[in-house]
C-alpha atoms as a PDB file:
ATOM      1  CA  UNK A   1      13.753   0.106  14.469  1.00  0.00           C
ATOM      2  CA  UNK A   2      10.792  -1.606  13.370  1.00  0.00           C
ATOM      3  CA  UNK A   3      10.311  -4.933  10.818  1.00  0.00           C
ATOM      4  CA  UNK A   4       8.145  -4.955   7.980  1.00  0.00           C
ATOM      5  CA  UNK A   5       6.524  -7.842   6.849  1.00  0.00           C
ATOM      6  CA  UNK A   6       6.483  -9.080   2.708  1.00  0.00           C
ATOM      7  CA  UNK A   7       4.099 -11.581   1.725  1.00  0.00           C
ATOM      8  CA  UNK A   8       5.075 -13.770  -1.081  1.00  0.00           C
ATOM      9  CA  UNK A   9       2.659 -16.330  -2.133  1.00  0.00           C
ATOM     10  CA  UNK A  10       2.347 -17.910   0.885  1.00  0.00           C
ATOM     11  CA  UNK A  11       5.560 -16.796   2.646  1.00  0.00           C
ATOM     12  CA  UNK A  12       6.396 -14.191   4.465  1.00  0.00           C
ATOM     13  CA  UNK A  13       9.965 -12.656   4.389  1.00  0.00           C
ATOM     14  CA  UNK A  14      10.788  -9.762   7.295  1.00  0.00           C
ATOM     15  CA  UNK A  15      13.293  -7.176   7.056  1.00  0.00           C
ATOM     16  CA  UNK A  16      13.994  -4.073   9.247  1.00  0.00           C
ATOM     17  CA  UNK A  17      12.410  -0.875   8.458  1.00  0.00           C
ATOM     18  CA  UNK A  18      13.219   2.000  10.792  1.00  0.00           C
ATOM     19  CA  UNK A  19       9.924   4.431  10.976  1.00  0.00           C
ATOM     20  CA  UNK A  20      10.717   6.730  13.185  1.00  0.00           C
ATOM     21  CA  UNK A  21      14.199   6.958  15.037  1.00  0.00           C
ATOM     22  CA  UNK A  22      12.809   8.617  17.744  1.00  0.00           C
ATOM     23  CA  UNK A  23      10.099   5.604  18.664  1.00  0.00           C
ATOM     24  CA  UNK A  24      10.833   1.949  19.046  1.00  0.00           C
ATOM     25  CA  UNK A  25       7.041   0.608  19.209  1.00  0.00           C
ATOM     26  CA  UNK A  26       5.156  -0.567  15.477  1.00  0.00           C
ATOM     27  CA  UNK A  27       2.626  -1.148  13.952  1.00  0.00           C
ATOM     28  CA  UNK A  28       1.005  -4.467  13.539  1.00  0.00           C
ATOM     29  CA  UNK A  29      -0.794  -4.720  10.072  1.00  0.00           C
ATOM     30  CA  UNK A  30      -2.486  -8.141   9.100  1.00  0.00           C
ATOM     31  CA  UNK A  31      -2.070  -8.552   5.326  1.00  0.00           C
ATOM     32  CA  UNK A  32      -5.561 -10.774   5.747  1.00  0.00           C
ATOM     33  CA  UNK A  33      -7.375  -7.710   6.830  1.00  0.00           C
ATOM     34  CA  UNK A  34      -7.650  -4.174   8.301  1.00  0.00           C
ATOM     35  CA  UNK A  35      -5.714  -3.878  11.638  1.00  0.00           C
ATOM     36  CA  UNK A  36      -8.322  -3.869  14.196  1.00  0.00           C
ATOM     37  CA  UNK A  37      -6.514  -2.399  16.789  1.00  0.00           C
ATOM     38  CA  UNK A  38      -4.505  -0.074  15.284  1.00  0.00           C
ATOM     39  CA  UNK A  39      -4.472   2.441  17.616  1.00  0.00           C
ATOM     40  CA  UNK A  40      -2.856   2.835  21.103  1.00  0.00           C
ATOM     41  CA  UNK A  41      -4.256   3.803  24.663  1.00  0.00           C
ATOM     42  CA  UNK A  42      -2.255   7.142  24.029  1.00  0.00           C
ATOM     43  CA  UNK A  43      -4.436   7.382  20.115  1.00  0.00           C
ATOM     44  CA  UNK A  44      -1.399   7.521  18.281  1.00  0.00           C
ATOM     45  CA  UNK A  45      -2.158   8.399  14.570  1.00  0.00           C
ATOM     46  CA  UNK A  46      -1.405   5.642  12.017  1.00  0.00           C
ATOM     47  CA  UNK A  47      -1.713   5.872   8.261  1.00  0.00           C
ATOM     48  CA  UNK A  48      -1.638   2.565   6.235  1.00  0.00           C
ATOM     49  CA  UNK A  49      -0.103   2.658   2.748  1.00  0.00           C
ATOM     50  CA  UNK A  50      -1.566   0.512   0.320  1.00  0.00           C
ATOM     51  CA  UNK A  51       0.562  -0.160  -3.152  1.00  0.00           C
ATOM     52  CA  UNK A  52      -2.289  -2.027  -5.191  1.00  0.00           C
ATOM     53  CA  UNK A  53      -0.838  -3.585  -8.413  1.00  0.00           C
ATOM     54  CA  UNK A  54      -4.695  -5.065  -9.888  1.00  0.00           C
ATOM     55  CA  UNK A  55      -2.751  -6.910 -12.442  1.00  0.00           C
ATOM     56  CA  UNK A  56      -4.871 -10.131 -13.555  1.00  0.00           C
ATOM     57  CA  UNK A  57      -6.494 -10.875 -10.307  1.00  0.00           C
ATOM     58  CA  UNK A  58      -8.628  -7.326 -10.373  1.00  0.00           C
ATOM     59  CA  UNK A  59      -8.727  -7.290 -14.805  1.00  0.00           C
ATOM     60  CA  UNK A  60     -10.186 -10.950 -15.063  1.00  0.00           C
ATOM     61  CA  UNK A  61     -11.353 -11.530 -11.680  1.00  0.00           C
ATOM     62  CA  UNK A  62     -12.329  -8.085  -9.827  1.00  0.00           C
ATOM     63  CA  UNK A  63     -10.369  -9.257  -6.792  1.00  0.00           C
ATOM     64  CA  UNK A  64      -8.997  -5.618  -6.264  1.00  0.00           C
ATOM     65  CA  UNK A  65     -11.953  -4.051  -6.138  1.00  0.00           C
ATOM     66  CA  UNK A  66     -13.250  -6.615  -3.779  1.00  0.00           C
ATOM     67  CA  UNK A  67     -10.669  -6.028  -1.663  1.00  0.00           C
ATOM     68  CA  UNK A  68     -11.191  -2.499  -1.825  1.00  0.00           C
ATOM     69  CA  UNK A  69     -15.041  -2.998  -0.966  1.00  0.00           C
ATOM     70  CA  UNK A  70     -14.301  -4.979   2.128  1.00  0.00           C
ATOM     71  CA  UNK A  71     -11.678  -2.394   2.875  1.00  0.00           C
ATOM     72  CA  UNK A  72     -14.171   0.314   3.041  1.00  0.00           C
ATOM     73  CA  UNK A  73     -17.278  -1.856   4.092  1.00  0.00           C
ATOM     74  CA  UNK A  74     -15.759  -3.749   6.946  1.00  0.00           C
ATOM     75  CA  UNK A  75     -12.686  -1.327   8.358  1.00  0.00           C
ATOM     76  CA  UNK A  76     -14.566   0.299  10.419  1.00  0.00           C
ATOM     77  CA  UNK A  77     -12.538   3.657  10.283  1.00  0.00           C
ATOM     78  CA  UNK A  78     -12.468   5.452  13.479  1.00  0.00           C
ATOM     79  CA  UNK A  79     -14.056   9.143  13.369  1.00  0.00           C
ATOM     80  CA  UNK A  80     -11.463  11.741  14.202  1.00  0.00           C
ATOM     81  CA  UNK A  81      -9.249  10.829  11.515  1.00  0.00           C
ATOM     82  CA  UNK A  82      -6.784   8.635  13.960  1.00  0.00           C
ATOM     83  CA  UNK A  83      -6.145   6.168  11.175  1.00  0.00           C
ATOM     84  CA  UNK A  84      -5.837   7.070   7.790  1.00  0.00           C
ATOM     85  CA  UNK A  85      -5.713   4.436   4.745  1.00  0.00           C
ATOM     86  CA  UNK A  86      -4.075   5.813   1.495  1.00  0.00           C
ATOM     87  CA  UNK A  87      -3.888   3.381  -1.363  1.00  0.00           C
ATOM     88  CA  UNK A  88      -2.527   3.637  -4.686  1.00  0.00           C
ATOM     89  CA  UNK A  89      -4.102   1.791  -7.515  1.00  0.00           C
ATOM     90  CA  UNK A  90      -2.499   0.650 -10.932  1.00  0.00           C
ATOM     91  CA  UNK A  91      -1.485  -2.117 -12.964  1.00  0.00           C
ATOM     92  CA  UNK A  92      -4.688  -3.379 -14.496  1.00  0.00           C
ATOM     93  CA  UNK A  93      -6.741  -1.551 -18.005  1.00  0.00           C
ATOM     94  CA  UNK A  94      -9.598  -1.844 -16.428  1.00  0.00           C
ATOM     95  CA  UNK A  95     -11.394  -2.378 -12.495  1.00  0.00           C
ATOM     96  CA  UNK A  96     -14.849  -3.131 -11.442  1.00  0.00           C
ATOM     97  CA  UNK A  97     -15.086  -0.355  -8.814  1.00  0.00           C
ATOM     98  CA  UNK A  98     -16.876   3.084  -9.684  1.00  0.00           C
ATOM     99  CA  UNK A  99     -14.120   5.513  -9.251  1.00  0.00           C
ATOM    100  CA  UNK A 100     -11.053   3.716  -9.676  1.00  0.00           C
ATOM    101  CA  UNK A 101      -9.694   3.933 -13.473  1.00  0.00           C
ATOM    102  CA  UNK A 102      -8.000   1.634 -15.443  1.00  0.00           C
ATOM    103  CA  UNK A 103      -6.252   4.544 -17.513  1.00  0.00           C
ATOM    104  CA  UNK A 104      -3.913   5.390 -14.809  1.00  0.00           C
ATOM    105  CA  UNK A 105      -2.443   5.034 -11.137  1.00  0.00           C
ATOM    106  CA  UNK A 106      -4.805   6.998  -8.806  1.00  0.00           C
ATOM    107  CA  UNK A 107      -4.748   7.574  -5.050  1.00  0.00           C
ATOM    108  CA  UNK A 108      -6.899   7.223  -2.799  1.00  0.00           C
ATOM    109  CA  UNK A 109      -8.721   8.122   0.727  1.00  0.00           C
ATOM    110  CA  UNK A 110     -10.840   5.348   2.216  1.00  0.00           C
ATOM    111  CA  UNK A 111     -13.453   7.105   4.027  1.00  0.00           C
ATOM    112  CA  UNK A 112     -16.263   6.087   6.498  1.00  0.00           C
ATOM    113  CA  UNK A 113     -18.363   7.057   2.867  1.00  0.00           C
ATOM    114  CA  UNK A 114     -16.135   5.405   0.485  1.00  0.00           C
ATOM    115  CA  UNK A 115     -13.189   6.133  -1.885  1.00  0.00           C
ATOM    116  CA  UNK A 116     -12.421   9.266  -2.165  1.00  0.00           C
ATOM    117  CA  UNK A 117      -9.632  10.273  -5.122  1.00  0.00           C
ATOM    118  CA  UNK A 118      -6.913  12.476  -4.055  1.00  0.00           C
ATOM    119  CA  UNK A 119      -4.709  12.495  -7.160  1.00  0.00           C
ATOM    120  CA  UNK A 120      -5.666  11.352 -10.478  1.00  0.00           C
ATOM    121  CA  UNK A 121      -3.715  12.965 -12.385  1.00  0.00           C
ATOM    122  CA  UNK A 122      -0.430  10.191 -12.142  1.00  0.00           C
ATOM    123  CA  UNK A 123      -0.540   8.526 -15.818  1.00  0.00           C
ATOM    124  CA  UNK A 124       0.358   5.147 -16.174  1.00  0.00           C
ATOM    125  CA  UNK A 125       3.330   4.017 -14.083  1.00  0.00           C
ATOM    126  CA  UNK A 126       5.098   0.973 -13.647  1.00  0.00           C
ATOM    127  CA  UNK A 127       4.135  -0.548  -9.983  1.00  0.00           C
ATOM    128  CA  UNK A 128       6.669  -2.901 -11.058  1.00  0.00           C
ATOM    129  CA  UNK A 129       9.085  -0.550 -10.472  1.00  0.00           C
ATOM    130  CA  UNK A 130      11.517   0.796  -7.088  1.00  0.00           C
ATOM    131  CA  UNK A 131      10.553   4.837  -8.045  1.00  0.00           C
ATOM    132  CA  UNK A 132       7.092   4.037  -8.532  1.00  0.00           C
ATOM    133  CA  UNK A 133       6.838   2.579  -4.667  1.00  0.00           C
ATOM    134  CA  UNK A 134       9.050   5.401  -3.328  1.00  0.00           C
ATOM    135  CA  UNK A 135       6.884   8.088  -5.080  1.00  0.00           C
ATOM    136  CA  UNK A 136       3.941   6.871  -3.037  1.00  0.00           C
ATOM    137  CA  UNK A 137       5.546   6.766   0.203  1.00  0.00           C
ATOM    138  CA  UNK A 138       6.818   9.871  -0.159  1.00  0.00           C
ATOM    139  CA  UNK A 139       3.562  11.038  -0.833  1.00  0.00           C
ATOM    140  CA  UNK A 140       1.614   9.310   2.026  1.00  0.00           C
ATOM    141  CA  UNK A 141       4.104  10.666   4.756  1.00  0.00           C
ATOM    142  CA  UNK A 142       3.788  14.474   3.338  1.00  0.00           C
ATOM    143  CA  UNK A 143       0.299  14.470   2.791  1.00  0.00           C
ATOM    144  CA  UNK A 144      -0.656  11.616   5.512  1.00  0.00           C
ATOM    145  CA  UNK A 145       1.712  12.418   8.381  1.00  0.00           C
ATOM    146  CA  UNK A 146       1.306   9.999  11.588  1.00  0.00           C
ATOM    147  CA  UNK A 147       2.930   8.276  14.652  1.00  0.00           C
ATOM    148  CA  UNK A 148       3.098   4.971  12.693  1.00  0.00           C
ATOM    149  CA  UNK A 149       2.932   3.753   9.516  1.00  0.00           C
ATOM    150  CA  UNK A 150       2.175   0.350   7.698  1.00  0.00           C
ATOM    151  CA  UNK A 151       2.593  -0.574   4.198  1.00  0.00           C
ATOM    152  CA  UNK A 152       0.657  -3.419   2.383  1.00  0.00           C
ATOM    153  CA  UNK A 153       1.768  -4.789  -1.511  1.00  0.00           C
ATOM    154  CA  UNK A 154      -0.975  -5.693  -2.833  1.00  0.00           C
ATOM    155  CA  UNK A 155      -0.904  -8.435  -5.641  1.00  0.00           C
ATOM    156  CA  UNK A 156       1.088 -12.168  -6.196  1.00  0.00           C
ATOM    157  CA  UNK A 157       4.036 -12.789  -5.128  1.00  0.00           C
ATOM    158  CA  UNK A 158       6.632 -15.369  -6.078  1.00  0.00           C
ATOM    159  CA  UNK A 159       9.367 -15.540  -3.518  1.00  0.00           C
ATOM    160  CA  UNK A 160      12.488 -13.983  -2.738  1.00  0.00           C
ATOM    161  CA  UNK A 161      14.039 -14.727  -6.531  1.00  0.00           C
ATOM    162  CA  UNK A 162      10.867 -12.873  -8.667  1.00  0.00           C
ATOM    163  CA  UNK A 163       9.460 -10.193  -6.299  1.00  0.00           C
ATOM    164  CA  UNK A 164       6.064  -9.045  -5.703  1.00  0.00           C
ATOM    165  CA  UNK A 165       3.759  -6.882  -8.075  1.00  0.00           C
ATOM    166  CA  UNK A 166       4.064  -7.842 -11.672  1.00  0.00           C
ATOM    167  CA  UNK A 167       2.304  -5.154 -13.776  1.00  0.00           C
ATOM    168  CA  UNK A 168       1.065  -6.452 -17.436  1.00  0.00           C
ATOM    169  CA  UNK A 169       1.053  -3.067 -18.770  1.00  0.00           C
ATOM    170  CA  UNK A 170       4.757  -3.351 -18.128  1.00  0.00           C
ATOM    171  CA  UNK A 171       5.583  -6.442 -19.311  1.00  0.00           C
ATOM    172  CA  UNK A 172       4.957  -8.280 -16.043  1.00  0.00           C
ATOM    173  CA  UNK A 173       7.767  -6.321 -14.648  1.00  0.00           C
ATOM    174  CA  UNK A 174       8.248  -6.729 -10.639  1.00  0.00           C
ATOM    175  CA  UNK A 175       9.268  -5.464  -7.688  1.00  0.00           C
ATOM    176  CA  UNK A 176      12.175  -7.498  -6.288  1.00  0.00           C
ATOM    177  CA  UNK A 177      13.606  -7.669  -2.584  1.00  0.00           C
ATOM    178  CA  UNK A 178      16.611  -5.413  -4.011  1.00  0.00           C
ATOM    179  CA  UNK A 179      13.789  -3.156  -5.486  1.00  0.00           C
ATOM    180  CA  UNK A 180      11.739  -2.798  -2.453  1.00  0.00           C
ATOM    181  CA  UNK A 181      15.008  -2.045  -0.507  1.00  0.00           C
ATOM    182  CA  UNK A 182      15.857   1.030  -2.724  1.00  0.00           C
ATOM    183  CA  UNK A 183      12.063   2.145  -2.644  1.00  0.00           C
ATOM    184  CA  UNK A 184      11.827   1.875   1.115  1.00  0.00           C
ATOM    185  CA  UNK A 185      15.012   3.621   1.299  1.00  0.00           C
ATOM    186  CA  UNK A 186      14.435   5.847  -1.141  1.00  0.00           C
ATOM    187  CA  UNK A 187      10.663   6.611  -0.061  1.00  0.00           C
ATOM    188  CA  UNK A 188      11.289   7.262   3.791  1.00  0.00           C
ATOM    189  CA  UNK A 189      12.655  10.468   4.991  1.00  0.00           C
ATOM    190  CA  UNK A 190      16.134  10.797   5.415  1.00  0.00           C
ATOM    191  CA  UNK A 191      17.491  10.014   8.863  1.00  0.00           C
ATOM    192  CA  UNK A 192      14.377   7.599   9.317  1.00  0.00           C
END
């Protein structure tokens, strides 16, 4: 069984998420920055989810998109495809990086060239809500499968009572700690 971290503001709640029944090791993932060392001796594959709700900090600020440059700038991806990042985008009308729309959630690749789009084609969806999260970790473990996985939630947080990723296009709706329960749960494969 491995623990998964949630960053709220600035604290950090940890629950159990079991990844893989048949391994006991995890993944480390800094919510600061790219994990470093994400690989083992024995190059086990690892594919990072990240759930990127823009929300005001990418519509008034381009914080996002910043994030998203450093991602791909500074991550340093190994060649060989050992570690994959997949993140999903939404929750703000518009965002300052080329490629990334504000009409609708997208997905993407980071690359050693950039961002590359993988499915555009999502419409507007709440990353507020539980089916929204589970959709995309559904999808990165089909499309993305590895030894390990991490998952990052991008946006604010406001503690254990409010949740994490308000989305204004949905009326500031949120993910709570029930909701990320069900979306892990309902996301991961079954047995896992």
């Amino acid at each position: 069984e491995c623990f998964g971290a949630c960053y709220f503001g600035m604290a950090e709640y940890v629950f159990p998420i079991p990844l893989n029944r048949e391994r006991t090791q995890c993944g480390i993932v800094s919510v600061s920055g790219y994990p470093a060392q994400a690989q083992t001796a024995r190059q086990d594959t690892f594919t990072l989810l990240v759930y990127m709700c823009g929300a005001d900090l990418e519509s008034d600020a381009a914080h996002a998109s910043g994030d998203l440059r450093e991602l791909i700038e500074e991550a340093g991806l190994p060649a060989g495809g050992g570690v994959r990042v997949l993140v999903e985008t939404g929750g703000s009308q518009s965002w300052a990086l080329a490629g990334v729309s504000g009409e609708g959630n997208q997905r993407h690749l980071v690359t050693q060239d950039g961002l590359e789009t993988v499915e555009s084609g999502l419409g507007r969806r709440n990353m507020g809500a539980a089916e929204t999260l589970a959709d995309f970790i559904r999808y990165g473990i089909s499309h993305y499968p590895a030894d390990r996985y991490g998952l990052v939630l991008w946006d604010h947080g406001s503690g254990p009572l409010l949740g994490v990723c308000f989305d204004p296009l949905f009326d500031g709706d949120s993910l709570t700690l029930s909701e990320l329960s069900q979306a892990l749960s309902d996301g991961l494969p079954a047995g896992e």
